[in-house]
Protein backbone atom coordinates (compact mmCIF):
# COMPACT_ATOMS: atom_id res chain seq x y z
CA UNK A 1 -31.03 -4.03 17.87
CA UNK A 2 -29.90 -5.15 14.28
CA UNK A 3 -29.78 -1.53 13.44
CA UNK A 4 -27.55 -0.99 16.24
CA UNK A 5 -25.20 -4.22 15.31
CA UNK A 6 -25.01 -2.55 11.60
CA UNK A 7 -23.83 0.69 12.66
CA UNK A 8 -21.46 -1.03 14.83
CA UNK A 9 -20.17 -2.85 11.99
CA UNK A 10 -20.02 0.19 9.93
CA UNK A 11 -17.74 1.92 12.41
CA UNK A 12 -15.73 -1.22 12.84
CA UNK A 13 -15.07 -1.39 8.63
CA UNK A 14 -14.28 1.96 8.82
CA UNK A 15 -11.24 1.46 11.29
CA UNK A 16 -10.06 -1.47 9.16
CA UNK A 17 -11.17 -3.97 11.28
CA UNK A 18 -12.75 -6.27 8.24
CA UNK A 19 -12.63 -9.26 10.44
CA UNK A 20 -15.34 -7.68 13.40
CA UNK A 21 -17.83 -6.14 10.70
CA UNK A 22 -17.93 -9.56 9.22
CA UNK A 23 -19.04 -10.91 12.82
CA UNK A 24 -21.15 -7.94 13.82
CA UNK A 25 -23.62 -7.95 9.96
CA UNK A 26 -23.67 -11.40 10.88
CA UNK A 27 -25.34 -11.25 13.98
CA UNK A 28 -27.36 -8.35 12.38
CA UNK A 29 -28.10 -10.68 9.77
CA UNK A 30 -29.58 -13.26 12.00
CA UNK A 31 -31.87 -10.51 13.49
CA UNK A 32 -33.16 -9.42 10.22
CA UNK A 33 -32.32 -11.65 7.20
CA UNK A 34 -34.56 -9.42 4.76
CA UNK A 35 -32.00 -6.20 5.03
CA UNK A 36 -30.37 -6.44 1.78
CA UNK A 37 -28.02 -3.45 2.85
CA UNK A 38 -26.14 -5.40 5.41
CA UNK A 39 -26.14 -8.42 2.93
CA UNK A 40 -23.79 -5.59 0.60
CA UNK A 41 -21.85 -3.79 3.70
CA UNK A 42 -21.00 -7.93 4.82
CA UNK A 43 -20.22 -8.33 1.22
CA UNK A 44 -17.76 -5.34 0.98
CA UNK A 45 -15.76 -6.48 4.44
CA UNK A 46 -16.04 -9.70 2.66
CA UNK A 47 -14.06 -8.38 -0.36
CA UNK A 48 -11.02 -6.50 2.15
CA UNK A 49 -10.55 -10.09 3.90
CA UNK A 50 -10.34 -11.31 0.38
CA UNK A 51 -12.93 -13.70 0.92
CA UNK A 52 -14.45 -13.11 -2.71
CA UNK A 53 -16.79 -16.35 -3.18
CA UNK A 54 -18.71 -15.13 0.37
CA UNK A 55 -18.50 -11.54 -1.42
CA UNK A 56 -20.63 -13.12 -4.40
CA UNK A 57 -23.45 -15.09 -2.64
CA UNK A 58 -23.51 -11.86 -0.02
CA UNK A 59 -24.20 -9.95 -3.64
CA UNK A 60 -26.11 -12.60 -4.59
CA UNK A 61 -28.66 -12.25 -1.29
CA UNK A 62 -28.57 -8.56 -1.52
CA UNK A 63 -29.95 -8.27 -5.58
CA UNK A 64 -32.51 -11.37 -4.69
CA UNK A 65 -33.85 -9.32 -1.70
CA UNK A 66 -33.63 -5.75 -3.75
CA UNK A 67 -32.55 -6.12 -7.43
CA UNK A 68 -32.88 -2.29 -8.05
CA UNK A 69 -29.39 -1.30 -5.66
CA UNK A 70 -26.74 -0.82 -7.56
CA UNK A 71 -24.04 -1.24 -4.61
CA UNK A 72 -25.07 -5.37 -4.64
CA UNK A 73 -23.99 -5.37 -8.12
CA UNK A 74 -20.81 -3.17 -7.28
CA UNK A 75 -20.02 -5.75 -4.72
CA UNK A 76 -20.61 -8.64 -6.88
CA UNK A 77 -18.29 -7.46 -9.60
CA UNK A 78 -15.67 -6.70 -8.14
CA UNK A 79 -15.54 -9.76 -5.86
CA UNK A 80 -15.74 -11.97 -9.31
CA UNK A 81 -12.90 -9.47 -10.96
CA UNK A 82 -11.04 -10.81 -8.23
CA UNK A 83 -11.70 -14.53 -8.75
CA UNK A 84 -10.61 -13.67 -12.62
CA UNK A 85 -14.34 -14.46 -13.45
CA UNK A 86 -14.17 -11.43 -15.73
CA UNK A 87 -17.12 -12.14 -17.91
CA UNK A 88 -19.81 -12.37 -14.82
CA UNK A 89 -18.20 -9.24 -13.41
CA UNK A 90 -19.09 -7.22 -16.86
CA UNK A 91 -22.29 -8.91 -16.12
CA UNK A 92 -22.57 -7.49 -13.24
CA UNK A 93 -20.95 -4.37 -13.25
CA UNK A 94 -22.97 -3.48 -16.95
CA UNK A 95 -26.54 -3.90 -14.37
CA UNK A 96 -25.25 -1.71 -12.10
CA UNK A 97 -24.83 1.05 -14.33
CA UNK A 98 -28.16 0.81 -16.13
CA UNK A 99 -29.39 2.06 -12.75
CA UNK A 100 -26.88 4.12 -12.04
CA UNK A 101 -25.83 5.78 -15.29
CA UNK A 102 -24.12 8.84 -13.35
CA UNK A 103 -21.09 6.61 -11.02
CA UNK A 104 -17.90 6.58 -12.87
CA UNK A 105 -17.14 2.83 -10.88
CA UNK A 106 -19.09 0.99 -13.48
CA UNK A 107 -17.16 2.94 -16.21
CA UNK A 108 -13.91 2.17 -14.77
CA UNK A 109 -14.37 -1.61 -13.53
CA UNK A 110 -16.19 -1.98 -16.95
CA UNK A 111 -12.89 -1.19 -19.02
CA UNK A 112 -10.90 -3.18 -16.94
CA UNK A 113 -12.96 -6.38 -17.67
CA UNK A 114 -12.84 -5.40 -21.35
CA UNK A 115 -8.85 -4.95 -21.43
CA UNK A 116 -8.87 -8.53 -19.45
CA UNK A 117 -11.26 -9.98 -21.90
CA UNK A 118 -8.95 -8.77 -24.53
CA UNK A 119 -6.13 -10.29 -23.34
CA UNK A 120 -7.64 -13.83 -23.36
CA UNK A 121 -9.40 -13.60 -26.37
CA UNK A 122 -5.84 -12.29 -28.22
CA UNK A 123 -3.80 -15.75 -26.17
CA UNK A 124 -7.00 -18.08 -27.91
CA UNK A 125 -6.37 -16.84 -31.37
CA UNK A 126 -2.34 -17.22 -31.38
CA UNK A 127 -1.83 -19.14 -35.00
CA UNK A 128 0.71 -22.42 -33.84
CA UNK A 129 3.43 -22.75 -36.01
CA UNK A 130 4.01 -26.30 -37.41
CA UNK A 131 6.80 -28.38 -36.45
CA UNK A 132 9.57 -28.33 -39.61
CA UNK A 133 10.22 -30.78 -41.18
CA UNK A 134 13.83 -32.69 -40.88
CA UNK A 135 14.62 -31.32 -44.38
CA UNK A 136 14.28 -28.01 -43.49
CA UNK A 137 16.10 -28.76 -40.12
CA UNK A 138 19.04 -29.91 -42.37
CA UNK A 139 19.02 -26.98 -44.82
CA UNK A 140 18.11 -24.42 -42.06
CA UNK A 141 22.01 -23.47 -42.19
CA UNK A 142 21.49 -19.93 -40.22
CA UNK A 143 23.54 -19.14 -36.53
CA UNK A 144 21.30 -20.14 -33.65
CA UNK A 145 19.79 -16.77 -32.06
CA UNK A 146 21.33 -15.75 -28.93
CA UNK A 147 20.34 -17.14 -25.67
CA UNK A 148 17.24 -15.01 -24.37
CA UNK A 149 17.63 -13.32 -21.10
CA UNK A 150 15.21 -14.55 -18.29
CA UNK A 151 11.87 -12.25 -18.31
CA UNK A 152 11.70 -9.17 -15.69
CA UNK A 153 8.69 -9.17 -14.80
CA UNK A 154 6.81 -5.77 -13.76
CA UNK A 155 5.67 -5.11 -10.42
CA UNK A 156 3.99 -2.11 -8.77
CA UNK A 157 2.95 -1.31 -5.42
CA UNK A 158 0.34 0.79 -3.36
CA UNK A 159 -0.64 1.42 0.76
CA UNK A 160 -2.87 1.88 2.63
CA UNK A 161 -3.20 3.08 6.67
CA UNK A 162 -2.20 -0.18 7.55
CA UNK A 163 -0.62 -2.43 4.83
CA UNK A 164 1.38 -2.14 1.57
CA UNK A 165 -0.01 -4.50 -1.29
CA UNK A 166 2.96 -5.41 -4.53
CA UNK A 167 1.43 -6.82 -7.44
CA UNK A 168 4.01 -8.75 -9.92
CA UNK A 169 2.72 -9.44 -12.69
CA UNK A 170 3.54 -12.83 -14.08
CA UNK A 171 0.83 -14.61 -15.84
CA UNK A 172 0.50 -18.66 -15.36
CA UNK A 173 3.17 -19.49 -12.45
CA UNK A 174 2.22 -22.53 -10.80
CA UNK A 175 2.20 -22.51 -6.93
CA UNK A 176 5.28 -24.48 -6.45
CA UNK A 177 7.50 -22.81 -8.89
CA UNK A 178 6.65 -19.62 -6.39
CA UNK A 179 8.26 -18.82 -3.35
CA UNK A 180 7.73 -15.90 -1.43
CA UNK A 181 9.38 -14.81 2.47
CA UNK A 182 8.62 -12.22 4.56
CA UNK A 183 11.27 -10.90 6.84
CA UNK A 184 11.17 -7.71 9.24
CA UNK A 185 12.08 -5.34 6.29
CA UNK A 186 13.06 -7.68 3.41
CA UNK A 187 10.48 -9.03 0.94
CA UNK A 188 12.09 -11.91 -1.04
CA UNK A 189 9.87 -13.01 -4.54
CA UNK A 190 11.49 -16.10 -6.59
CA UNK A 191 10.11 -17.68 -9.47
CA UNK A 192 10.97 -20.90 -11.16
CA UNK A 193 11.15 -20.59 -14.93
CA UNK A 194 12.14 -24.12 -15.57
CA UNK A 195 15.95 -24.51 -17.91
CA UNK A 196 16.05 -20.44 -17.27
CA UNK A 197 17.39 -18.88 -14.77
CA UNK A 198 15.15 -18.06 -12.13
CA UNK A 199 13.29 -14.49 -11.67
CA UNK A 200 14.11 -12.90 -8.10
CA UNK A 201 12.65 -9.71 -6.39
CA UNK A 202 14.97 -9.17 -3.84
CA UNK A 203 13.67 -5.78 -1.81
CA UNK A 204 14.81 -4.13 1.37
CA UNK A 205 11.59 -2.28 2.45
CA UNK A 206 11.27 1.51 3.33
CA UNK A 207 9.77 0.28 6.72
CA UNK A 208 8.75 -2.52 8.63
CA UNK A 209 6.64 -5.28 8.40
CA UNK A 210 4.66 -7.95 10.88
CA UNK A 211 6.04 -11.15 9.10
CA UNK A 212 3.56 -13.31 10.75
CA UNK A 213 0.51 -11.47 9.30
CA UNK A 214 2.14 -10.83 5.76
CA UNK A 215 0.46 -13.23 3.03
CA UNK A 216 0.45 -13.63 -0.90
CA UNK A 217 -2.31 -14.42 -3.30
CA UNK A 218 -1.16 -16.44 -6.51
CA UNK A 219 -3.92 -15.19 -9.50
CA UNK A 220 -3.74 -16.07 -13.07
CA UNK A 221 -2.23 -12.78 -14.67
CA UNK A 222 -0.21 -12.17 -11.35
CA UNK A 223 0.78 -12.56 -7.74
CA UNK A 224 -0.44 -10.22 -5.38
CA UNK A 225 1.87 -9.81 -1.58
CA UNK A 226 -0.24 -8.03 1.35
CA UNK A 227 2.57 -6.86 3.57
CA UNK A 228 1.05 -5.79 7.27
CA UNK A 229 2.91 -2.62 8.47
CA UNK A 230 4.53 -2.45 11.62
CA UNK A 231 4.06 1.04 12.54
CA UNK A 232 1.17 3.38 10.57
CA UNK A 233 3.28 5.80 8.73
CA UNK A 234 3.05 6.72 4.74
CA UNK A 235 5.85 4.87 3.14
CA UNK A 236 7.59 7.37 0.59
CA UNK A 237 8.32 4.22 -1.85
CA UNK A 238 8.74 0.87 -1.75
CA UNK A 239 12.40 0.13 -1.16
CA UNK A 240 14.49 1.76 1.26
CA UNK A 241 17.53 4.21 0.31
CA UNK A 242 20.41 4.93 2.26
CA UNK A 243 20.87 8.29 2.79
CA UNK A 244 25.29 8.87 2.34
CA UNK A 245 26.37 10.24 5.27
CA UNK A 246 29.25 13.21 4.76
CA UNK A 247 32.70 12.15 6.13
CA UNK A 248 33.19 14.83 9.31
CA UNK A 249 36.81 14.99 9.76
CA UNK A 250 37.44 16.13 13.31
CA UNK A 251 40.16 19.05 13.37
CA UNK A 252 40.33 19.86 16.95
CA UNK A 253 39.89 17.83 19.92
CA UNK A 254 39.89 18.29 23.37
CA UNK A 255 41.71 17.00 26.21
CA UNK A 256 39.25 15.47 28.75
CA UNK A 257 42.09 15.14 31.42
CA UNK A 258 43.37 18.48 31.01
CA UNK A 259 40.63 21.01 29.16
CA UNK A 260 43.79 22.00 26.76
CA UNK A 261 42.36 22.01 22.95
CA UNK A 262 44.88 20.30 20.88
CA UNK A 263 45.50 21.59 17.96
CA UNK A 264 46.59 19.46 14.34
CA UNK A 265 50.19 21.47 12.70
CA UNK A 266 49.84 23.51 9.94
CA UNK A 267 52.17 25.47 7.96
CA UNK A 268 50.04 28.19 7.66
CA UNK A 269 51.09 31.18 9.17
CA UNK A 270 47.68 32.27 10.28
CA UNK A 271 46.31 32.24 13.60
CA UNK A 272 44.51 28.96 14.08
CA UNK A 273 40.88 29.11 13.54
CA UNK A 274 38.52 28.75 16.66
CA UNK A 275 36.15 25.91 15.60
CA UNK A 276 34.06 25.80 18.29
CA UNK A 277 33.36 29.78 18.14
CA UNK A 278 32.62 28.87 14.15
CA UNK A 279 29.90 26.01 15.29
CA UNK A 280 28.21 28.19 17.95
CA UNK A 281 27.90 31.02 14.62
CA UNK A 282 26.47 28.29 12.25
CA UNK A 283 23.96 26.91 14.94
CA UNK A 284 22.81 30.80 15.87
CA UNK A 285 22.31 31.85 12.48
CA UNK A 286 20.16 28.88 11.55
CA UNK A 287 18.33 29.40 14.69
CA UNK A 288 17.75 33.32 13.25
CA UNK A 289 17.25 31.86 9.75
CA UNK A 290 14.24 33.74 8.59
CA UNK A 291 11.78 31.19 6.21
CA UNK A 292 8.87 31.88 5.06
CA UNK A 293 5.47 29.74 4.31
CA UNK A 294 5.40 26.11 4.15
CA UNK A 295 9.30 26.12 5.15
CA UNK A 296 8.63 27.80 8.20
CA UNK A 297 5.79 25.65 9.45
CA UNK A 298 8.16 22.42 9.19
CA UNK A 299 10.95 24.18 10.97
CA UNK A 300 8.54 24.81 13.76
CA UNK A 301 7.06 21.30 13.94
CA UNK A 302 10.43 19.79 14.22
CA UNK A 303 11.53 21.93 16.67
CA UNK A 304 8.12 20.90 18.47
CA UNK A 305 8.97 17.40 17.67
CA UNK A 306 12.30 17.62 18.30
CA UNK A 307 12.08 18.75 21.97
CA UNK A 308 8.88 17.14 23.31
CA UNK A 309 8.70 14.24 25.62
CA UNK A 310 7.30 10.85 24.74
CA UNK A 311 3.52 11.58 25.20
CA UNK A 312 3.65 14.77 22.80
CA UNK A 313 4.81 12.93 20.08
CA UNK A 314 2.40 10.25 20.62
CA UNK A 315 -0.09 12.77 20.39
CA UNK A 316 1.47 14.60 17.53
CA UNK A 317 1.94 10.99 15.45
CA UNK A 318 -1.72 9.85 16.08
CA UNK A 319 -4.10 13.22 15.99
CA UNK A 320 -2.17 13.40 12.47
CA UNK A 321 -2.13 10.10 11.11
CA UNK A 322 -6.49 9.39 11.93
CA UNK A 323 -6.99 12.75 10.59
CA UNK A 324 -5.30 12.65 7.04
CA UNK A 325 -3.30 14.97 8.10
CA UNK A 326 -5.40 17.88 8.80
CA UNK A 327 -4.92 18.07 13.07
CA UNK A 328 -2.20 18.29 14.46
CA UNK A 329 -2.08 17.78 18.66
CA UNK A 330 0.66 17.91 21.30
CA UNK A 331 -2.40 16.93 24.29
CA UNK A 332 -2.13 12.62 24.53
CA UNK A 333 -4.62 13.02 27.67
CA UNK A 334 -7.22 14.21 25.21
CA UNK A 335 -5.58 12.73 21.97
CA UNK A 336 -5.18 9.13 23.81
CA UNK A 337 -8.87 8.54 24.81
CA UNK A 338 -11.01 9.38 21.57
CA UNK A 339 -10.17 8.66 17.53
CA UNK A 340 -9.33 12.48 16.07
CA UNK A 341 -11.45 13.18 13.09
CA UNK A 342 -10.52 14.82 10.10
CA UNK A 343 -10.79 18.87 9.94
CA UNK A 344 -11.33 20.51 6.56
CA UNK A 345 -10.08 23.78 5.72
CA UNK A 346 -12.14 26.33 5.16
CA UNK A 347 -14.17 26.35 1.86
CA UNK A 348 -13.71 22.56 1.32
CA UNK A 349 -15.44 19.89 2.76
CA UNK A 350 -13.82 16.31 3.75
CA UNK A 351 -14.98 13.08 1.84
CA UNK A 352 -15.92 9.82 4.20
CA UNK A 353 -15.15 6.58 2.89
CA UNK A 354 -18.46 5.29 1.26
CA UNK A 355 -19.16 1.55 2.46
């Protein structure tokens, strides 16, 4: 039965459902309490719901149960990076690879405690320049520098199936000189910098968002936004671009009443040009258009796309979108009642998320 519970909850982290594997290891849990591998799968779910002091004591349980699995002190690390407890997670992280030498995780989440333990170290061992005295004040005869412009702080941004996470990173902001709204597809960042003028991240987003689930996460070296995706589709960037539209100027109409084409004067002697005959020549010869390859394929899928009811493009949008990409469908009654695994081409093999 708690074998049963943890595959469950396995299945359940896999569809990004964080909050159900937490309750389904926990019921596994109180089963079997001596399965340290649930203890790091709980942690992991743990970390997503960024709940990163359970994370640790679920590390914690798994390395006093087994201390020679390296995934408990995977989980541990990374859930104290994420507290800023950067010194425990080397700890822990340094463990980890002495038993597995081989994963390149360790490496990497190694470094990035070093570059963070850098960074303080470097802030600690600022020299502070003494106050002058008022006779130097007096003689100090030299123009005043010129007022500094307000800091632009970096930001970045990555996704996932389901959410979009921006990172700005502006070290030691306290919580109420931050504000931070979420609207439908605006994300609005504002940060008091005292006498300055304020910082403000003003973004219309490339899609949108459920404001209601959105949330934000001040740290010490930065403030991290979790924006909840209204629909599951790959955002190309973060900020949306109007595409200009061309100006059409219309140079014959016709007469609804009548069916007589009116025509605008010219001084041209030439015979006035047939525009509809010109559009029905355009639209055939792009319908001939011969491509080739890749440019092909997408003509045909949006002509598929283009003329297919509501439940073929349901099916089309979700076969691709669980299967990275690699099935395509146009069948909902078969698409709509079963998740649509990913298909590897031939001579490569697909890669499952590793819990």
């Amino acid at each position: 039965m708690a074998e049963e519970l943890e595959k469950k909850g396995n299945a359940a982290f896999v569809d990004e459902d964080f909050e159900e594997a937490v309750n389904l290891y926990t019921k596994a849990l109180d089963l079997d309490s001596t399965n340290a591998s649930v203890y790091i799968s709980r942690a992991a779910a743990h970390v997503k719901l960024e709940n990163f002091t359970d994370a640790v004591a679920d590390a914690n349980k798994a390395i006093e149960l087994n201390p020679s699995l390296p995934k408990a002190y995977l989980r541990k690390g990374i859930a104290c990076f994420s507290l800023e407890e950067y010194q425990t997670a080397k700890s822990a992280f340094v463990a980890g690879a002495a038993l597995e030498p081989k994963n390149p995780s360790f490496k990497t989440w190694i470094s990035k405690c070093d570059a963070e333990l850098s960074v303080e170290v470097v802030e600690e061992e600022l020299p502070v320049a003494p106050e002058p005295s008022i006779t130097e004040l007096v003689e100090d005869v030299a123009p005043a520098p010129p007022p500094v412009a307000p800091p632009k702080f970096k930001h970045e941004w990555y996704e996932t199936s389901s959410q979009v996470v921006v990172g700005v990173y502006a070290k030691g902001i306290k919580a109420e000189d931050l504000k931070v709204e979420f609207g439908e597809q605006i994300l609005s960042i504002v940060i008091n910098l005292g006498e300055e003028d304020p910082f403000a991240l003003q973004l219309r987003l490339f899609g949108k968002v459920i404001p209601a689930q959105c949330r934000y996460t001040l740290l010490k070296t930065k403030v991290e936004i979790k924006l909840v995706k209204a629909e599951s589709i790959q955002w190309k960037q973060l900020e949306f671009q109007a595409i200009p539209q061309a100006v059409v100027q219309t140079v014959a109409v016709r007469n609804v009443t009548t069916g007589i084409k009116a025509k605008y004067p010219t001084s041209s002697k030439k015979p006035a040009k047939d525009w509809d005959k010109l559009e029905a020549e355009v639209k055939k010869e792009e319908k001939d258009e011969k491509l080739e390859g890749d440019a092909a394929l997408n003509k045909l899928f949006r002509e598929i796309y283009g003329n297919a009811d509501e439940d073929t493009r349901r099916a089309m949008n979700k076969s691709f979108v669980e299967s990275n990409g690699t099935v395509l469908s146009t069948n909902w009654k078969e698409v709509g009642t079963k998740k649509i695994e990913g298909s590897a081409p031939s001579g490569m093999e697909m890669k499952k998320w590793e819990l």
